[in-house]
N, C-alpha and C. Protein backbone atom coordinates (compact mmCIF):
# COMPACT_ATOMS: atom_id res chain seq x y z
N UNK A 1 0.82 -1.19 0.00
CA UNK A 1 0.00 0.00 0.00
C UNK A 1 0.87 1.26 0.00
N UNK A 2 1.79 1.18 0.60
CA UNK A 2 3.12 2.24 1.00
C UNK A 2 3.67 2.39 -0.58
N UNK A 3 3.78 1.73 -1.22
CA UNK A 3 4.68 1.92 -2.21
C UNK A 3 3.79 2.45 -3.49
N UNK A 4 2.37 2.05 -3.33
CA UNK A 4 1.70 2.55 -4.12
C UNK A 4 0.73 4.08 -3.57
N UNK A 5 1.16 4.39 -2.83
CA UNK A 5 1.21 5.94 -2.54
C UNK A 5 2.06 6.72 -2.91
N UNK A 6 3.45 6.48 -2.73
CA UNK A 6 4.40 6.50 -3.32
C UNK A 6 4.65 6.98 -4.81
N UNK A 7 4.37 5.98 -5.52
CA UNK A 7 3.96 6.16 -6.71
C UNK A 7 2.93 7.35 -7.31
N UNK A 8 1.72 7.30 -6.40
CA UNK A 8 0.56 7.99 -6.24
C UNK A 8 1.80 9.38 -6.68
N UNK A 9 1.96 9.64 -5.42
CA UNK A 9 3.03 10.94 -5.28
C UNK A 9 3.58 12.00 -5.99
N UNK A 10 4.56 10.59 -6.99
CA UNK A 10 5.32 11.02 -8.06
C UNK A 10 5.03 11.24 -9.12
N UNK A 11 3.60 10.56 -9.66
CA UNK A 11 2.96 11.32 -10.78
C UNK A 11 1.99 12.39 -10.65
N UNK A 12 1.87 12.37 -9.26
CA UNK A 12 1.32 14.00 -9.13
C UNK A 12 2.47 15.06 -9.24
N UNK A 13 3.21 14.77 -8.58
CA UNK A 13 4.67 15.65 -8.68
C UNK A 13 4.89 15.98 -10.24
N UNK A 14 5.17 14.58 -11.12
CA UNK A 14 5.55 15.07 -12.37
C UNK A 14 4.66 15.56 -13.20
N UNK A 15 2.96 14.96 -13.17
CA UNK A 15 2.04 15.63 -13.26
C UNK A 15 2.40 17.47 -13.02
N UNK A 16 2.04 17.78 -12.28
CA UNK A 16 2.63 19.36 -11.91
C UNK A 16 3.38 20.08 -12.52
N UNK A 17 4.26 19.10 -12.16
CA UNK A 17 5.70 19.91 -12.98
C UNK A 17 5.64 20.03 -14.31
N UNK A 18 5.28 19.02 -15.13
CA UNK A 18 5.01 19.26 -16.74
C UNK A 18 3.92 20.51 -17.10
N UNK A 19 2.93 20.35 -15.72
CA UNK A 19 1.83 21.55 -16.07
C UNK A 19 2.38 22.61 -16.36
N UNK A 20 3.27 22.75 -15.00
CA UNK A 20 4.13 24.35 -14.63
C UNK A 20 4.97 24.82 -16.03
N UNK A 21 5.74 23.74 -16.54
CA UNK A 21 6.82 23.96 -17.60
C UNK A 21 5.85 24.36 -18.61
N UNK A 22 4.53 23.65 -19.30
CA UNK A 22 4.10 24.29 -19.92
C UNK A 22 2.94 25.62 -19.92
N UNK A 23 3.11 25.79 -18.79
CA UNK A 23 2.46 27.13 -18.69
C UNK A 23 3.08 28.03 -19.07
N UNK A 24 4.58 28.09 -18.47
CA UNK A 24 5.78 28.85 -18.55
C UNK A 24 6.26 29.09 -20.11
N UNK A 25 6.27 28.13 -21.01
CA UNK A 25 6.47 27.86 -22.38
C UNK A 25 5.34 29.16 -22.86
N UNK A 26 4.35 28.42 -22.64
CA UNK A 26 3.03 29.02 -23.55
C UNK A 26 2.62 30.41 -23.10
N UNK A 27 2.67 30.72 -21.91
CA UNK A 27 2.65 31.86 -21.32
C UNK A 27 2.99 32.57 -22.16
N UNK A 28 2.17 34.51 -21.66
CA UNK A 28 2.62 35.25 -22.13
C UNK A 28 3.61 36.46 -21.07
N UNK A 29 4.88 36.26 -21.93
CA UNK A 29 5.94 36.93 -20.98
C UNK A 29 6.38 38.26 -21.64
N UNK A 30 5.27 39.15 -21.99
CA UNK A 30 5.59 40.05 -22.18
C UNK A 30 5.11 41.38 -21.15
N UNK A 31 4.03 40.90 -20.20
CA UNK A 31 3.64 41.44 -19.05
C UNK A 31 4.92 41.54 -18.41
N UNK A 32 5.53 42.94 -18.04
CA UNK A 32 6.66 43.09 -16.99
C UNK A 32 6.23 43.25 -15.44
N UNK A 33 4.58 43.69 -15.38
CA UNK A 33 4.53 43.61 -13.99
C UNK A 33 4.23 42.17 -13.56
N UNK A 34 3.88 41.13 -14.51
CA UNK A 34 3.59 39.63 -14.18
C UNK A 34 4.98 39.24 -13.96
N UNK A 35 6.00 39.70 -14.29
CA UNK A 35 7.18 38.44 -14.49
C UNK A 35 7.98 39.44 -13.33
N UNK A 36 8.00 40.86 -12.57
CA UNK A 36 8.67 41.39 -11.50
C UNK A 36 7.54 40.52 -10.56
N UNK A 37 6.16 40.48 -10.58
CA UNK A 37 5.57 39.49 -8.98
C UNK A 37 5.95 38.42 -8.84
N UNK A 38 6.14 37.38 -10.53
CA UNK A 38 6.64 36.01 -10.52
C UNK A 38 8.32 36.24 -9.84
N UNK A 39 8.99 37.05 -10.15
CA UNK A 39 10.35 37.07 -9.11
C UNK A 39 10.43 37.42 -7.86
N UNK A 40 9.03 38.34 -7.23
CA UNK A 40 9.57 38.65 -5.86
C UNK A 40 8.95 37.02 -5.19
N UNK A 41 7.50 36.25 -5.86
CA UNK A 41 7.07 35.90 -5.52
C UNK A 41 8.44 34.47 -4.83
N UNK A 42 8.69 33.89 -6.08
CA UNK A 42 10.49 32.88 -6.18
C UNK A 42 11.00 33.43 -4.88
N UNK A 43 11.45 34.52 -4.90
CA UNK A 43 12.08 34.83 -4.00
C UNK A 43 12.04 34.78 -2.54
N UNK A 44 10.72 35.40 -2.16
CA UNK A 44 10.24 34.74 -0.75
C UNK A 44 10.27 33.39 -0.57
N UNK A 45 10.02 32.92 -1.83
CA UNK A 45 9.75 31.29 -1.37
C UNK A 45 11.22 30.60 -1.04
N UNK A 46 12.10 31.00 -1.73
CA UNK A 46 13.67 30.68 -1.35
C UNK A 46 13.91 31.19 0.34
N UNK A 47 13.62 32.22 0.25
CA UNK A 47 13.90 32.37 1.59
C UNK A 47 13.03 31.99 2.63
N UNK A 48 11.65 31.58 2.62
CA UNK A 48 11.24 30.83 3.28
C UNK A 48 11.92 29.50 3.21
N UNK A 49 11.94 28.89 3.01
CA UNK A 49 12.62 27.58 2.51
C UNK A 49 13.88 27.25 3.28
N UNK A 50 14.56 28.52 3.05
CA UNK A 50 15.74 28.45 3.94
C UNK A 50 15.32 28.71 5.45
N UNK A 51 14.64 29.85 5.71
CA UNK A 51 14.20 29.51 7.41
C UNK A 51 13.59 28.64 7.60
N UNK A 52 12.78 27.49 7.19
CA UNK A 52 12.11 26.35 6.86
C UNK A 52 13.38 25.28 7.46
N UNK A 53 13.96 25.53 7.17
CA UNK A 53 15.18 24.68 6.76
C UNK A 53 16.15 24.56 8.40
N UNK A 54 15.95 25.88 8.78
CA UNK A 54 16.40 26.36 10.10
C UNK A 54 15.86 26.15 11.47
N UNK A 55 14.29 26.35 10.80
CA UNK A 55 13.20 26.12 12.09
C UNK A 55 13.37 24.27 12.51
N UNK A 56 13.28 23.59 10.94
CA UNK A 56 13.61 21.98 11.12
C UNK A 56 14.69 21.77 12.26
N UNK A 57 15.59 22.39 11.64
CA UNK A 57 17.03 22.18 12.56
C UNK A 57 16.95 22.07 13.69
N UNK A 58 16.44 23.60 14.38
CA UNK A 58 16.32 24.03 15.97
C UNK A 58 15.52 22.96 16.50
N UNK A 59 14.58 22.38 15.74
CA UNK A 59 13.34 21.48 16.19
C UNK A 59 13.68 20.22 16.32
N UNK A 60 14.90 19.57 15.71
CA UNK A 60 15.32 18.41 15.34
C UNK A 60 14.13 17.44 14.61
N UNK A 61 13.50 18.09 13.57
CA UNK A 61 12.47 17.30 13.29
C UNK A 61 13.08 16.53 11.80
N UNK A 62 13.00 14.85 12.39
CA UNK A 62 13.67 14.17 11.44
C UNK A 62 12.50 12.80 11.46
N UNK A 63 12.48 12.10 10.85
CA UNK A 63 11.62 10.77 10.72
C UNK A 63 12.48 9.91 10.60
N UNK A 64 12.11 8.92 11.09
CA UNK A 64 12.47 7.81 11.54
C UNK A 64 11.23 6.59 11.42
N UNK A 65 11.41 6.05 10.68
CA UNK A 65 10.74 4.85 10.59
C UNK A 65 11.36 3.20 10.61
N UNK A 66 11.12 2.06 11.65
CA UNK A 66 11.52 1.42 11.47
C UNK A 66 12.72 0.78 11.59
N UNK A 67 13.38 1.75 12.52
CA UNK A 67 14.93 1.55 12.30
C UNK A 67 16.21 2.08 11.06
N UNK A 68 15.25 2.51 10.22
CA UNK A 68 16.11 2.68 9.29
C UNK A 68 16.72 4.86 9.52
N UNK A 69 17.15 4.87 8.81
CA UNK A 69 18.39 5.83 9.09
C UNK A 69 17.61 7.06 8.85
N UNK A 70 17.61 8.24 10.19
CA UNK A 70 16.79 8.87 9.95
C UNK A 70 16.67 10.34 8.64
N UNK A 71 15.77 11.08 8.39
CA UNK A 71 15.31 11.58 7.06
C UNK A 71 15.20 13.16 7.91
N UNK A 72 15.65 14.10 6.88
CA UNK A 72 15.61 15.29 7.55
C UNK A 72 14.21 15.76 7.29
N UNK A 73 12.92 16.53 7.80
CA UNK A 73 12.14 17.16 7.41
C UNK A 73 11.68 18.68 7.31
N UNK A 74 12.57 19.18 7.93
CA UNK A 74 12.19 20.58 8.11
C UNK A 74 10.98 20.49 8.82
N UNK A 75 10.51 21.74 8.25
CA UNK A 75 8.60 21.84 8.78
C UNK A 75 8.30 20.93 8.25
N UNK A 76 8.51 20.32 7.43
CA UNK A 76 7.03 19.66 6.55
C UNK A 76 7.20 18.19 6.80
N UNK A 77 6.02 17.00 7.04
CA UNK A 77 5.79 16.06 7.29
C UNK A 77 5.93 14.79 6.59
N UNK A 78 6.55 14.96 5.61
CA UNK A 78 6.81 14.04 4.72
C UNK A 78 8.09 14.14 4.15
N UNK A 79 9.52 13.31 4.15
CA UNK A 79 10.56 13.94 3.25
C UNK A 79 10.73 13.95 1.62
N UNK A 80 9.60 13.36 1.10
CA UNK A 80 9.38 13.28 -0.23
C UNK A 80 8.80 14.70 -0.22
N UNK A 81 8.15 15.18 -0.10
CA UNK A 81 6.76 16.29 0.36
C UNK A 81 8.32 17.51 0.32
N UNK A 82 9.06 17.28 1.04
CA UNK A 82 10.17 18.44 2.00
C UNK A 82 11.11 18.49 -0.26
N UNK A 83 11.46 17.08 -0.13
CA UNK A 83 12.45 17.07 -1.38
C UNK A 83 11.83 18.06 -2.44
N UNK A 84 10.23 17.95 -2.49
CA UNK A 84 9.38 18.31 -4.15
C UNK A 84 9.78 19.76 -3.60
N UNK A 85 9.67 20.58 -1.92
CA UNK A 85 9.40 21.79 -2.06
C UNK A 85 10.91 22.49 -2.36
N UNK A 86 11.95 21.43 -1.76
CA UNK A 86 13.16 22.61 -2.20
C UNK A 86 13.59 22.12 -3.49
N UNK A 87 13.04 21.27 -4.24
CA UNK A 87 13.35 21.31 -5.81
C UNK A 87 12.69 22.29 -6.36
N UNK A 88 11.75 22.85 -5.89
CA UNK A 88 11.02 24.05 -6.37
C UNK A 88 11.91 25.21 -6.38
N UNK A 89 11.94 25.19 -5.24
CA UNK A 89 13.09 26.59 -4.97
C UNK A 89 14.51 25.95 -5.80
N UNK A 90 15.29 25.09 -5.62
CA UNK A 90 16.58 25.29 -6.43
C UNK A 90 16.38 25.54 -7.58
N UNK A 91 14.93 25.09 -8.61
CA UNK A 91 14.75 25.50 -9.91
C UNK A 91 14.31 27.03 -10.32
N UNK A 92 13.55 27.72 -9.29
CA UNK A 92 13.48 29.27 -9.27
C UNK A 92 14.70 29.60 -9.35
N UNK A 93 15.72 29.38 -8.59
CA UNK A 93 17.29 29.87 -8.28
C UNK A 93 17.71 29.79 -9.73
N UNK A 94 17.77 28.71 -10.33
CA UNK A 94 18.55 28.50 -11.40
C UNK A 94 17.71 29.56 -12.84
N UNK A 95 16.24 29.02 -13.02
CA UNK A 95 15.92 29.80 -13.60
C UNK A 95 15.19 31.05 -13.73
N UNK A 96 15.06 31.58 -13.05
CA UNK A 96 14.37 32.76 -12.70
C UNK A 96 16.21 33.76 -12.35
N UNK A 97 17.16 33.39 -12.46
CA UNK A 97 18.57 34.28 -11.91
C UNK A 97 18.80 35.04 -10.71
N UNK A 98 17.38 34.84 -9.90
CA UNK A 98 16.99 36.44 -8.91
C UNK A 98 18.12 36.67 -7.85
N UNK A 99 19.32 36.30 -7.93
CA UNK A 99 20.77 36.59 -7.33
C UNK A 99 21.85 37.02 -7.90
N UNK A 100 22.93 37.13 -7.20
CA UNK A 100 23.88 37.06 -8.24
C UNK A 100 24.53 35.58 -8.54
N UNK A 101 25.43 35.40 -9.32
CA UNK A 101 25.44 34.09 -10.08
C UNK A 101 26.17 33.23 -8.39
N UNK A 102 27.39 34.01 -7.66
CA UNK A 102 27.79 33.77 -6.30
C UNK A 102 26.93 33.51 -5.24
N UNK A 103 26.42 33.95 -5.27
CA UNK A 103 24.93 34.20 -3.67
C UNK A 103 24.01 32.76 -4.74
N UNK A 104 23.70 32.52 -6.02
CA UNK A 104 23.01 31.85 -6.37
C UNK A 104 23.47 30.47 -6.23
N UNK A 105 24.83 30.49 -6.87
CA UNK A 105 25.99 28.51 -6.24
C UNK A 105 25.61 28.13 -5.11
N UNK A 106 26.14 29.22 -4.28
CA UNK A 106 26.38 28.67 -2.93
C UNK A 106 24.58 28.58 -2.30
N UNK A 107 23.51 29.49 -2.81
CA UNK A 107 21.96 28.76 -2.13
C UNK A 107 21.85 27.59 -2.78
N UNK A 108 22.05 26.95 -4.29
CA UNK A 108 21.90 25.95 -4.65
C UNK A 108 22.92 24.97 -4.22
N UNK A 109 23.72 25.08 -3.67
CA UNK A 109 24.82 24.20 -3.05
C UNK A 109 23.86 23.99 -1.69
N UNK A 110 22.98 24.87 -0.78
CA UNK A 110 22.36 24.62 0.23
C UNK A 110 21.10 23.98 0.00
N UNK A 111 20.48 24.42 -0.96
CA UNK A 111 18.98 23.21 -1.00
C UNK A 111 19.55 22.62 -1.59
N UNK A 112 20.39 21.69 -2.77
CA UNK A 112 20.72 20.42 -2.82
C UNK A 112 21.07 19.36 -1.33
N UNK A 113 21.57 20.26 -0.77
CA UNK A 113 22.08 19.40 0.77
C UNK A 113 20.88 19.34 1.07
N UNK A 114 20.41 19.87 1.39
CA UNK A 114 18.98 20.03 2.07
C UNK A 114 18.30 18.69 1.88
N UNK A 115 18.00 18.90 -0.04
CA UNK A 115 17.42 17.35 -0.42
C UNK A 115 17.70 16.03 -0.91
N UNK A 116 18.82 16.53 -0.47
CA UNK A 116 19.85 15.01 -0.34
C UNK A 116 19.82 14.64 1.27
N UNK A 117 19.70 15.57 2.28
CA UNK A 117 19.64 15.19 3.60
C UNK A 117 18.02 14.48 3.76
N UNK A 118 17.08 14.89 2.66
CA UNK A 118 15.83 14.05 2.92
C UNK A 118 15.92 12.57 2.43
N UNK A 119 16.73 12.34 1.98
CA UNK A 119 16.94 10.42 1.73
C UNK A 119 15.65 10.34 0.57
N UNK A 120 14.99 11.36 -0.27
CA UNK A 120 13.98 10.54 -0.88
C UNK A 120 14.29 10.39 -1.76
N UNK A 121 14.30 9.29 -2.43
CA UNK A 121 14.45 8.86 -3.73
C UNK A 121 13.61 9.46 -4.89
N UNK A 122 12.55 9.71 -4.79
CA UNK A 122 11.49 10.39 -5.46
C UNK A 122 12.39 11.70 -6.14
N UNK A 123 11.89 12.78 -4.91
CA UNK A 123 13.09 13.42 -5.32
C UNK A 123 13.79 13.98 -6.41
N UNK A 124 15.38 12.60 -5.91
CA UNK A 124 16.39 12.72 -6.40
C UNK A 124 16.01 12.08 -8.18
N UNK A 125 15.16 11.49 -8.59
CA UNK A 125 14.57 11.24 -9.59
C UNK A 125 13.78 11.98 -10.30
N UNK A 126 12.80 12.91 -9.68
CA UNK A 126 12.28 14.22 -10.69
C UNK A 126 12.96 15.56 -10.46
N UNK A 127 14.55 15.88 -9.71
CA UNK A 127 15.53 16.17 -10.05
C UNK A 127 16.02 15.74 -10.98
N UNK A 128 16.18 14.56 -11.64
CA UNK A 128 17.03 14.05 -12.63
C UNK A 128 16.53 14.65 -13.86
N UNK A 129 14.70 14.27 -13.73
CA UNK A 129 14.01 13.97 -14.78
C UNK A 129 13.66 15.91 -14.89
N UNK A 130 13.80 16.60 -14.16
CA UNK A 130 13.84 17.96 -14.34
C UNK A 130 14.50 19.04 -14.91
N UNK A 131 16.03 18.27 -14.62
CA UNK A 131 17.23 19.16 -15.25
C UNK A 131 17.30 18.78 -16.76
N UNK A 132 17.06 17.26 -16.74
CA UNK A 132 16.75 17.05 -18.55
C UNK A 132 15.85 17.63 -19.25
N UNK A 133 14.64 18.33 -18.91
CA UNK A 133 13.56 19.00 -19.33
C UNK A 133 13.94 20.60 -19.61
N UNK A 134 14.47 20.93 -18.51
CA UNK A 134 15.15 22.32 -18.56
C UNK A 134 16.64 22.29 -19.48
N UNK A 135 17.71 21.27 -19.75
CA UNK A 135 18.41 21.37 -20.69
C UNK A 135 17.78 21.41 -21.81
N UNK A 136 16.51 20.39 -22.29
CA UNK A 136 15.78 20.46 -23.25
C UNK A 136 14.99 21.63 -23.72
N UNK A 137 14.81 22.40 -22.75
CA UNK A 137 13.87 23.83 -23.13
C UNK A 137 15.05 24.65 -23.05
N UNK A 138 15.71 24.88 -22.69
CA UNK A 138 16.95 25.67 -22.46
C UNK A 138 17.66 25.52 -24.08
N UNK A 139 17.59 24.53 -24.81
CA UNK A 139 18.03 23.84 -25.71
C UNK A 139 19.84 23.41 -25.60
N UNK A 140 20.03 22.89 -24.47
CA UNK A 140 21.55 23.02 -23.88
C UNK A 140 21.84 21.24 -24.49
N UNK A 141 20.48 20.55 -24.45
CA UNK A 141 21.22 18.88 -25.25
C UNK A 141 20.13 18.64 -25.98
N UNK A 142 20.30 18.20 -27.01
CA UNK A 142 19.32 17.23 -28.04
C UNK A 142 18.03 16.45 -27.37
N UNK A 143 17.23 16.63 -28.29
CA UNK A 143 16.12 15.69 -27.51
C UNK A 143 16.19 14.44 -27.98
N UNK A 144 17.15 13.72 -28.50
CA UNK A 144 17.62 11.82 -28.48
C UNK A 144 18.44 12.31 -27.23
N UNK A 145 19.29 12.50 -27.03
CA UNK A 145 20.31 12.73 -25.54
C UNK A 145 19.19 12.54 -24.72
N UNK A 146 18.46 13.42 -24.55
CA UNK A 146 16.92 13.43 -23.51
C UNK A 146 16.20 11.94 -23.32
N UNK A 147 15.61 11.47 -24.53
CA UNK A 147 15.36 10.79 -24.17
C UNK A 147 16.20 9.22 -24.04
N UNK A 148 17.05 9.31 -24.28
CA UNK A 148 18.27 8.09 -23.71
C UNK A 148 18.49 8.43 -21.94
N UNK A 149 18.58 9.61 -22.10
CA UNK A 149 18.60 9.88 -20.54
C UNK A 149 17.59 9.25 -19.90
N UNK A 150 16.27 9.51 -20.23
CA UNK A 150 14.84 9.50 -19.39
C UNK A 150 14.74 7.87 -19.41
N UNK A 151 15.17 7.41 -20.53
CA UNK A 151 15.20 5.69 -20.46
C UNK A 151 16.45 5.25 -19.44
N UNK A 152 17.78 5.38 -18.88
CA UNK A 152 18.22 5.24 -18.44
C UNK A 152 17.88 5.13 -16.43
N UNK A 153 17.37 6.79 -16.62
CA UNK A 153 16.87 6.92 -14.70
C UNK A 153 15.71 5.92 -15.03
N UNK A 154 15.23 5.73 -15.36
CA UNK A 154 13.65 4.72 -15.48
C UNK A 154 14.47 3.18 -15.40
N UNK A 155 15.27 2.62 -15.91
CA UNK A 155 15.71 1.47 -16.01
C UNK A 155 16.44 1.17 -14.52
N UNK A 156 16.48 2.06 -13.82
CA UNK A 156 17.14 1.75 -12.29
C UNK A 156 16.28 2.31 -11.62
């Protein structure tokens, strides 16, 4: 039942995320007061995220199930749940620029830890399957590269 929630999860997650990318595509980005709210908006959310991140700490709120090795959560109650929200924010960071390129490494050097300290596999998999989408819209690799990639994380 666990594993098929799980699942449940991740195609809502990627569900989403394909929504978001093509909103963003199709959108119209010629509104400058839409795309200064879409940056302050990124922006709070990074920095929530990071006191998020802080409040977890002070709180020691980690999960533990079972014996097995415990999972960082921040505020939030789930570390799959914790992984989807700071993949959100490291992808504002990256694409939205709202730093400088220095202040921007080193926050994405901090939510990667972040969701690598959540142990979820999920995750670290629509991370994978994210940065190939954004090289692909970015047009930074071929879409055969893409999809050899997307067959590869799927085969493990």
């Amino acid at each position: 039942m666990k594993d098929k929630s799980k699942l449940t999860a991740i195609i809502l997650i990627i569900i989403t995320l394909i929504v978001i990318i093509i909103s963003v595509l199709t959108g119209k980005s010629n509104e400058k007061e839409n795309s200064e709210n879409l940056r302050k908006f990124f922006g709070v959310y990074i920095l929530v995220s990071l006191v998020a991140c802080i409040t977890g700490i002070l709180l020691n709120n980690v999960y533990i199930q079972g014996g097995t090795m415990p999972r960082f959560l921040a505020t939030l109650e789930d570390p799959n749940y914790m992984g989807y929200f700071y993949t959100m924010a490291a992808f504002a960071l990256v694409s939205l620029k709202l730093f400088r390129p220095t202040v921007r490494y080193v926050l994405l050097a901090i939510v990667y830890g972040i969701v690598i300290s959540s142990l979820s596999m999920s995750a670290l998999v629509v991370n994978i399957i994210l940065w190939l989408v954004f090289l692909v819209v970015t047009r930074n690799i071929k879409l055969k590269t893409f999809v050899v990639c997307i067959l590869i994380v799927f085969a493990f």
